[in-house]
PDB file of N, CA and C in Angstrom:
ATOM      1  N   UNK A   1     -49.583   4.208   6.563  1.00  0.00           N
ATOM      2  CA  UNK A   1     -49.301   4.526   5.171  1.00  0.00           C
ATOM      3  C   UNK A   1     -47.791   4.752   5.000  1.00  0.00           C
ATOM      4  N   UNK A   2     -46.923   4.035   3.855  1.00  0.00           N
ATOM      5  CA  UNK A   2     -46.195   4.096   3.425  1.00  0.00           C
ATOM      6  C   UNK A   2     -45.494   5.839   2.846  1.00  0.00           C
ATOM      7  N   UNK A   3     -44.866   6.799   3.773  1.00  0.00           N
ATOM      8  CA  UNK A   3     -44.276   7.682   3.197  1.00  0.00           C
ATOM      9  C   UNK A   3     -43.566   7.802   1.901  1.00  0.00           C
ATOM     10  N   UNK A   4     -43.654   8.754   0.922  1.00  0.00           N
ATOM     11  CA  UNK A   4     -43.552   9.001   0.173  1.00  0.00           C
ATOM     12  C   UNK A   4     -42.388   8.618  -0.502  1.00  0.00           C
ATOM     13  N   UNK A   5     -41.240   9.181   0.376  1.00  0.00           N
ATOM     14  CA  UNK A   5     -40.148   9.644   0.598  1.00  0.00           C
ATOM     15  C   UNK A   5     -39.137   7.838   0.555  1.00  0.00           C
ATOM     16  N   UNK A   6     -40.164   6.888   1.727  1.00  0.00           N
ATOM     17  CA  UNK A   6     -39.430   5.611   1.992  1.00  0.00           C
ATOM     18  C   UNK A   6     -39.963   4.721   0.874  1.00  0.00           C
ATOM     19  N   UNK A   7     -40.990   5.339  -0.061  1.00  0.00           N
ATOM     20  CA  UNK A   7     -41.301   4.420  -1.452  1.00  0.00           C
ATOM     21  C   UNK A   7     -40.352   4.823  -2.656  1.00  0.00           C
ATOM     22  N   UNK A   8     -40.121   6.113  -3.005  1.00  0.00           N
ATOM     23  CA  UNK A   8     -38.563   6.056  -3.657  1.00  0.00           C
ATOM     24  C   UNK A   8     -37.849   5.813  -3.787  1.00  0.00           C
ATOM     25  N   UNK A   9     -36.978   5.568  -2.391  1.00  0.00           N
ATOM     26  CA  UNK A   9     -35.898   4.825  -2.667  1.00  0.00           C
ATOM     27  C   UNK A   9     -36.078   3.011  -2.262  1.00  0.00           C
ATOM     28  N   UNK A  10     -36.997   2.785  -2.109  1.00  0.00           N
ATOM     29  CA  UNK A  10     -37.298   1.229  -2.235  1.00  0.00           C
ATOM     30  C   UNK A  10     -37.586   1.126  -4.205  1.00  0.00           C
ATOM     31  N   UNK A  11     -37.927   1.890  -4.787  1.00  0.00           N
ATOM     32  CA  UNK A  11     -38.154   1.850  -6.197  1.00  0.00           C
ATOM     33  C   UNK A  11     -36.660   2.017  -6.822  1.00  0.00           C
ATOM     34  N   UNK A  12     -36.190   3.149  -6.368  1.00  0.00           N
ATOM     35  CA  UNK A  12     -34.921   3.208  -6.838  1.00  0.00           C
ATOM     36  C   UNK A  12     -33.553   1.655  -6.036  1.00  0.00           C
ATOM     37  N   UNK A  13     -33.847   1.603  -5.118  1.00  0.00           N
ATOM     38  CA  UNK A  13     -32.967   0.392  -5.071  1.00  0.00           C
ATOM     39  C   UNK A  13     -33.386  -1.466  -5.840  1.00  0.00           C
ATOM     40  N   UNK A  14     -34.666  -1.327  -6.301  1.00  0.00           N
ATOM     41  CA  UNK A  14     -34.933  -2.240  -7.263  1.00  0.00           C
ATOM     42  C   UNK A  14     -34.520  -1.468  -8.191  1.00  0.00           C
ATOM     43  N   UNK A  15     -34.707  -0.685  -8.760  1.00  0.00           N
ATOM     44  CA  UNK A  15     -34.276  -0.066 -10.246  1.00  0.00           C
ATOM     45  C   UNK A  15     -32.689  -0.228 -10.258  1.00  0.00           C
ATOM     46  N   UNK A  16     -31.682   0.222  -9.373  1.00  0.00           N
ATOM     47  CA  UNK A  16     -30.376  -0.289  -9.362  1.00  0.00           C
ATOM     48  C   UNK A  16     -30.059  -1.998  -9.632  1.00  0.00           C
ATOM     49  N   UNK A  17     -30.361  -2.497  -8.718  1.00  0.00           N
ATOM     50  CA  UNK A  17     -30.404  -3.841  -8.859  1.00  0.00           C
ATOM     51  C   UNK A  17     -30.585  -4.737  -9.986  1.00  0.00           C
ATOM     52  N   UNK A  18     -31.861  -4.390 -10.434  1.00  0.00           N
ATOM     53  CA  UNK A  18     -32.508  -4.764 -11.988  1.00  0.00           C
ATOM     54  C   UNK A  18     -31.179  -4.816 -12.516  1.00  0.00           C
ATOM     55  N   UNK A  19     -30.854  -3.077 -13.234  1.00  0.00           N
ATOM     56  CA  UNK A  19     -29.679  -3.185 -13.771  1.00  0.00           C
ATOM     57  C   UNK A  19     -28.851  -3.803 -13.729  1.00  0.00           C
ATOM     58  N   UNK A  20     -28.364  -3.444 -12.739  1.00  0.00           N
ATOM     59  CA  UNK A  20     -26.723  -4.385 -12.158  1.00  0.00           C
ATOM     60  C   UNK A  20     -26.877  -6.094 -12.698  1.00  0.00           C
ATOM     61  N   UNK A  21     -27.864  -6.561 -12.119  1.00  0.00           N
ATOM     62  CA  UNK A  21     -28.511  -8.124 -12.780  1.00  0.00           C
ATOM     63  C   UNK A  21     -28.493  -8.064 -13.890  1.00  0.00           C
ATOM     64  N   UNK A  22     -29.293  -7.050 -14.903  1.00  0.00           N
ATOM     65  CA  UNK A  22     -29.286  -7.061 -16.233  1.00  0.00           C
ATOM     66  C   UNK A  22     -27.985  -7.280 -16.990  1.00  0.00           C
ATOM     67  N   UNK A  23     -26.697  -5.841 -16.498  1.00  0.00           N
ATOM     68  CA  UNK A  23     -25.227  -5.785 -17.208  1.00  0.00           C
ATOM     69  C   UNK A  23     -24.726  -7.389 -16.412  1.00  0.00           C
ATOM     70  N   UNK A  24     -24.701  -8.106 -15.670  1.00  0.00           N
ATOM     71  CA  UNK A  24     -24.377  -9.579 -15.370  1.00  0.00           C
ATOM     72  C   UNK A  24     -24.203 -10.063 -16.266  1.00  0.00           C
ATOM     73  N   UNK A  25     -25.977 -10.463 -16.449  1.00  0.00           N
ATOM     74  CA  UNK A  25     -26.657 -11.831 -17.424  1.00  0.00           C
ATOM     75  C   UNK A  25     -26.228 -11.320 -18.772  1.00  0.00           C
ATOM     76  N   UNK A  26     -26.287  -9.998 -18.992  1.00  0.00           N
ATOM     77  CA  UNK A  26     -26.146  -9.919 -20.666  1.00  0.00           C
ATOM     78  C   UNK A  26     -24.793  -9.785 -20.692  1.00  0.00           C
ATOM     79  N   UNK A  27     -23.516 -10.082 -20.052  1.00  0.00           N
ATOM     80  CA  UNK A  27     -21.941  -9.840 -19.967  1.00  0.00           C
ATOM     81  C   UNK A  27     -21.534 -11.540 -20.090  1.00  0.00           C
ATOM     82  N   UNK A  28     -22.145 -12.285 -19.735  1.00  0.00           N
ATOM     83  CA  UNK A  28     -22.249 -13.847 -19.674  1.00  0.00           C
ATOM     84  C   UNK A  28     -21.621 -14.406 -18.759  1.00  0.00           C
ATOM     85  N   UNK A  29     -21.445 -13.720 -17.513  1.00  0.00           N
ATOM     86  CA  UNK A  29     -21.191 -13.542 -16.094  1.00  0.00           C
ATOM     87  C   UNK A  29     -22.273 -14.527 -15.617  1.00  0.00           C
ATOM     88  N   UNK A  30     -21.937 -15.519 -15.377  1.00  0.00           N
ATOM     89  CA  UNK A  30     -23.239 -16.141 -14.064  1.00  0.00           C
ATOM     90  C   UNK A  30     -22.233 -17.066 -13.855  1.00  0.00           C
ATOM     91  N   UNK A  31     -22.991 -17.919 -12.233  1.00  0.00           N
ATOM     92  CA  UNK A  31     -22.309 -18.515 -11.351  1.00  0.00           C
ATOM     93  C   UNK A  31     -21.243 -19.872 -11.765  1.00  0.00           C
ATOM     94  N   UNK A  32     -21.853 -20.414 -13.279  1.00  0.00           N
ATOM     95  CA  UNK A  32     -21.005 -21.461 -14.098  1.00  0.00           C
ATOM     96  C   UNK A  32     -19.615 -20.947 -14.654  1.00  0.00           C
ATOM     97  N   UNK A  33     -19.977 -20.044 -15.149  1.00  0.00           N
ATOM     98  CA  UNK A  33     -18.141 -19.133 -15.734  1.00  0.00           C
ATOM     99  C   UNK A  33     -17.723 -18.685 -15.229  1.00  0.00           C
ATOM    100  N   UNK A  34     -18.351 -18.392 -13.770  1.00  0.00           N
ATOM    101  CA  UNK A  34     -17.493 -17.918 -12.775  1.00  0.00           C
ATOM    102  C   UNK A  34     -16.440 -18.860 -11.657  1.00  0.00           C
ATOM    103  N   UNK A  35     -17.705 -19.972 -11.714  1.00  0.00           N
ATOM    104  CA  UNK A  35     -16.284 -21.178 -11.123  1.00  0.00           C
ATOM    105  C   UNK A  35     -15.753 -21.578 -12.060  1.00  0.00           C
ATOM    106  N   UNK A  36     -15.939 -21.898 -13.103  1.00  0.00           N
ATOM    107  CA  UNK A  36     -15.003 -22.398 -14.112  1.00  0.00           C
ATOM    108  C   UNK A  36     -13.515 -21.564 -14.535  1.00  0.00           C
ATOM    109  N   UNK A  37     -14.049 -20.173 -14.243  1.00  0.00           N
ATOM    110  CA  UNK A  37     -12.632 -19.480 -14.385  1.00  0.00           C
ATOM    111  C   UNK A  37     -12.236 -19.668 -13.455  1.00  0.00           C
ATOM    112  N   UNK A  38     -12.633 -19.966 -12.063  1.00  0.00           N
ATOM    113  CA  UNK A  38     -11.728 -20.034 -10.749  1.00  0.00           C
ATOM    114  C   UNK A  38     -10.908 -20.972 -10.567  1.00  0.00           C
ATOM    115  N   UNK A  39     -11.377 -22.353 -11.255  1.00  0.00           N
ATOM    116  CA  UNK A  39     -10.871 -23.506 -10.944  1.00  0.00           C
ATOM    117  C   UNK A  39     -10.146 -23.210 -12.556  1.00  0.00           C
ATOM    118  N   UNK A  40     -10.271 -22.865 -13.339  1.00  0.00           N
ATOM    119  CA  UNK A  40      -9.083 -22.759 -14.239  1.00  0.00           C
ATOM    120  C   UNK A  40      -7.826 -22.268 -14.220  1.00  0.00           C
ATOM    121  N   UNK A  41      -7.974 -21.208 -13.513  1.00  0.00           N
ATOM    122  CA  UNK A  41      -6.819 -20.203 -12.744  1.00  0.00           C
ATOM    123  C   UNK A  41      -6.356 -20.673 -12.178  1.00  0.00           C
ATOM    124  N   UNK A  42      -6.386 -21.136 -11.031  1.00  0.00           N
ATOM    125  CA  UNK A  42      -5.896 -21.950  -9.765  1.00  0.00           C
ATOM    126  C   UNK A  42      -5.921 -23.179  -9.710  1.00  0.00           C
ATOM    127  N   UNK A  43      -6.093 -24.338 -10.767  1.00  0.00           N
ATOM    128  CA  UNK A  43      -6.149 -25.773 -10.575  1.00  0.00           C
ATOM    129  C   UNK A  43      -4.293 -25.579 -11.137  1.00  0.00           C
ATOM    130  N   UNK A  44      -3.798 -24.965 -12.016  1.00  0.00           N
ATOM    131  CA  UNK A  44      -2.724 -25.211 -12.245  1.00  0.00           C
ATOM    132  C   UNK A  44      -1.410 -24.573 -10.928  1.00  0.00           C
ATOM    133  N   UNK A  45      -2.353 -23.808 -10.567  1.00  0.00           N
ATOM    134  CA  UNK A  45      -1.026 -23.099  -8.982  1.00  0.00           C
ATOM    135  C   UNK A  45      -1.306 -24.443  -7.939  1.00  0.00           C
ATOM    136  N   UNK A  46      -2.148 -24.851  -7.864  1.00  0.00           N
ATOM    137  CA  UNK A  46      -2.797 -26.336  -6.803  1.00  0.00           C
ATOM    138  C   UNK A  46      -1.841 -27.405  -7.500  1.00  0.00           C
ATOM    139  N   UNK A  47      -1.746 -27.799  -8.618  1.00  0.00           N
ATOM    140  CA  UNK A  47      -1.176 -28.832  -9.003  1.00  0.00           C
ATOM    141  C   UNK A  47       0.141 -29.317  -8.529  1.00  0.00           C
ATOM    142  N   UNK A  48       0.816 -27.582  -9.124  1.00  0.00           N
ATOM    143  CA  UNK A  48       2.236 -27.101  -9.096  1.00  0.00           C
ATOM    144  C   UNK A  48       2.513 -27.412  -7.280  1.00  0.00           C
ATOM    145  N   UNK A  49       1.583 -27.341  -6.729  1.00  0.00           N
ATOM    146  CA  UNK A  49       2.074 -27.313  -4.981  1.00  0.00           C
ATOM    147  C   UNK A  49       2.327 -28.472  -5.049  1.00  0.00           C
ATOM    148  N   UNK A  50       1.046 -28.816  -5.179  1.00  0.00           N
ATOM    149  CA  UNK A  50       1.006 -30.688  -4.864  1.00  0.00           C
ATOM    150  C   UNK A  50       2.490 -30.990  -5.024  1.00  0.00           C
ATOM    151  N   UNK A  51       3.050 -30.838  -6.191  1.00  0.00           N
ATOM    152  CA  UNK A  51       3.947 -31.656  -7.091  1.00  0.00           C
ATOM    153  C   UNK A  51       5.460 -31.476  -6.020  1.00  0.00           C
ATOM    154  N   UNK A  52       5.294 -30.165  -5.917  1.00  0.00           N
ATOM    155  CA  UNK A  52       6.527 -29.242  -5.125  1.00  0.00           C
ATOM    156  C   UNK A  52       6.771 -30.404  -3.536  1.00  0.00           C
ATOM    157  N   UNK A  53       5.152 -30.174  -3.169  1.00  0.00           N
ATOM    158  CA  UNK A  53       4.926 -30.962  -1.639  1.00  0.00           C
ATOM    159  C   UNK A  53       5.666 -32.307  -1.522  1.00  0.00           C
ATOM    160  N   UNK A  54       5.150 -33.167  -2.879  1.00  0.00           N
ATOM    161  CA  UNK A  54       5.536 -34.628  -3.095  1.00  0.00           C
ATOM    162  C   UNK A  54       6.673 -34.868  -3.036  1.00  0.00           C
ATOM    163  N   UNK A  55       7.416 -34.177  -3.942  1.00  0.00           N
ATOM    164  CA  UNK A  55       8.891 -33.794  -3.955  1.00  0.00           C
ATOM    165  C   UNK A  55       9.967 -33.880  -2.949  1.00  0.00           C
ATOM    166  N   UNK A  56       9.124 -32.484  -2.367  1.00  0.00           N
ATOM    167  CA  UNK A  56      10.192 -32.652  -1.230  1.00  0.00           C
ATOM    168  C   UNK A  56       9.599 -33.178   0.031  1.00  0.00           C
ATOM    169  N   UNK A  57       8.685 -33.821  -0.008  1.00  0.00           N
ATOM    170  CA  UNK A  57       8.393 -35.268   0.885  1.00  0.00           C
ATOM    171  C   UNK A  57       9.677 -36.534   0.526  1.00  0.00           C
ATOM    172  N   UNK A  58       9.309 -36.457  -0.858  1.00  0.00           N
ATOM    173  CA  UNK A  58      10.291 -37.896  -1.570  1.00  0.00           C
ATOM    174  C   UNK A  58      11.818 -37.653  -1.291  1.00  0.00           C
ATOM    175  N   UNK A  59      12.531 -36.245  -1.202  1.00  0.00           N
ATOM    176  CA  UNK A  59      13.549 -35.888  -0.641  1.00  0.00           C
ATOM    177  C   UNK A  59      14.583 -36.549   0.570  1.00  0.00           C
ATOM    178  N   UNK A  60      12.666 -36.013   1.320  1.00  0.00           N
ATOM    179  CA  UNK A  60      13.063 -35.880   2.798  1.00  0.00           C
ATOM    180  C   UNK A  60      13.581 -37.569   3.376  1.00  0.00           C
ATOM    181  N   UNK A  61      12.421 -38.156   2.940  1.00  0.00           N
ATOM    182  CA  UNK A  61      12.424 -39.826   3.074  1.00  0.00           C
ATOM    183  C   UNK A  61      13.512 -40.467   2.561  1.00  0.00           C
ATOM    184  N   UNK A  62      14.182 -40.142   1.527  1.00  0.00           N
ATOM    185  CA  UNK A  62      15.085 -40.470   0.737  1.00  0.00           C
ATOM    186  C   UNK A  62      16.247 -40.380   1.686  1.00  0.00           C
TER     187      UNK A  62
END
């Protein structure tokens, strides 16, 4: 038999969870706007390298 004591906090750590999932989904937080801000942020610092890299490749050769 399942102690008392170790069914509480198995209730209470779904009851955390729930939440936490709940403030996510209803914040409009899920895994699509989350890469999309990543690769929005950082496609322009990636670009900027590239460009920098090419550069002074074309420099060097030069």
């Amino acid at each position: 038999m399942v102690q008392k004591s170790k069914l509480k906090i198995h209730y209470g750590f779904i009851y955390v969870v729930s939440g936490f999932i709940g403030l996510i989904l209803h914040s409009g937080l899920n895994p699509g706007e989350l890469l999309n801000s990543i690769r929005t942020e950082h496609s322009t610092a990636g670009t900027n390298t590239v460009n920098a890299v090419k550069t002074d490749i074309n420099h060097v050769v030069e």
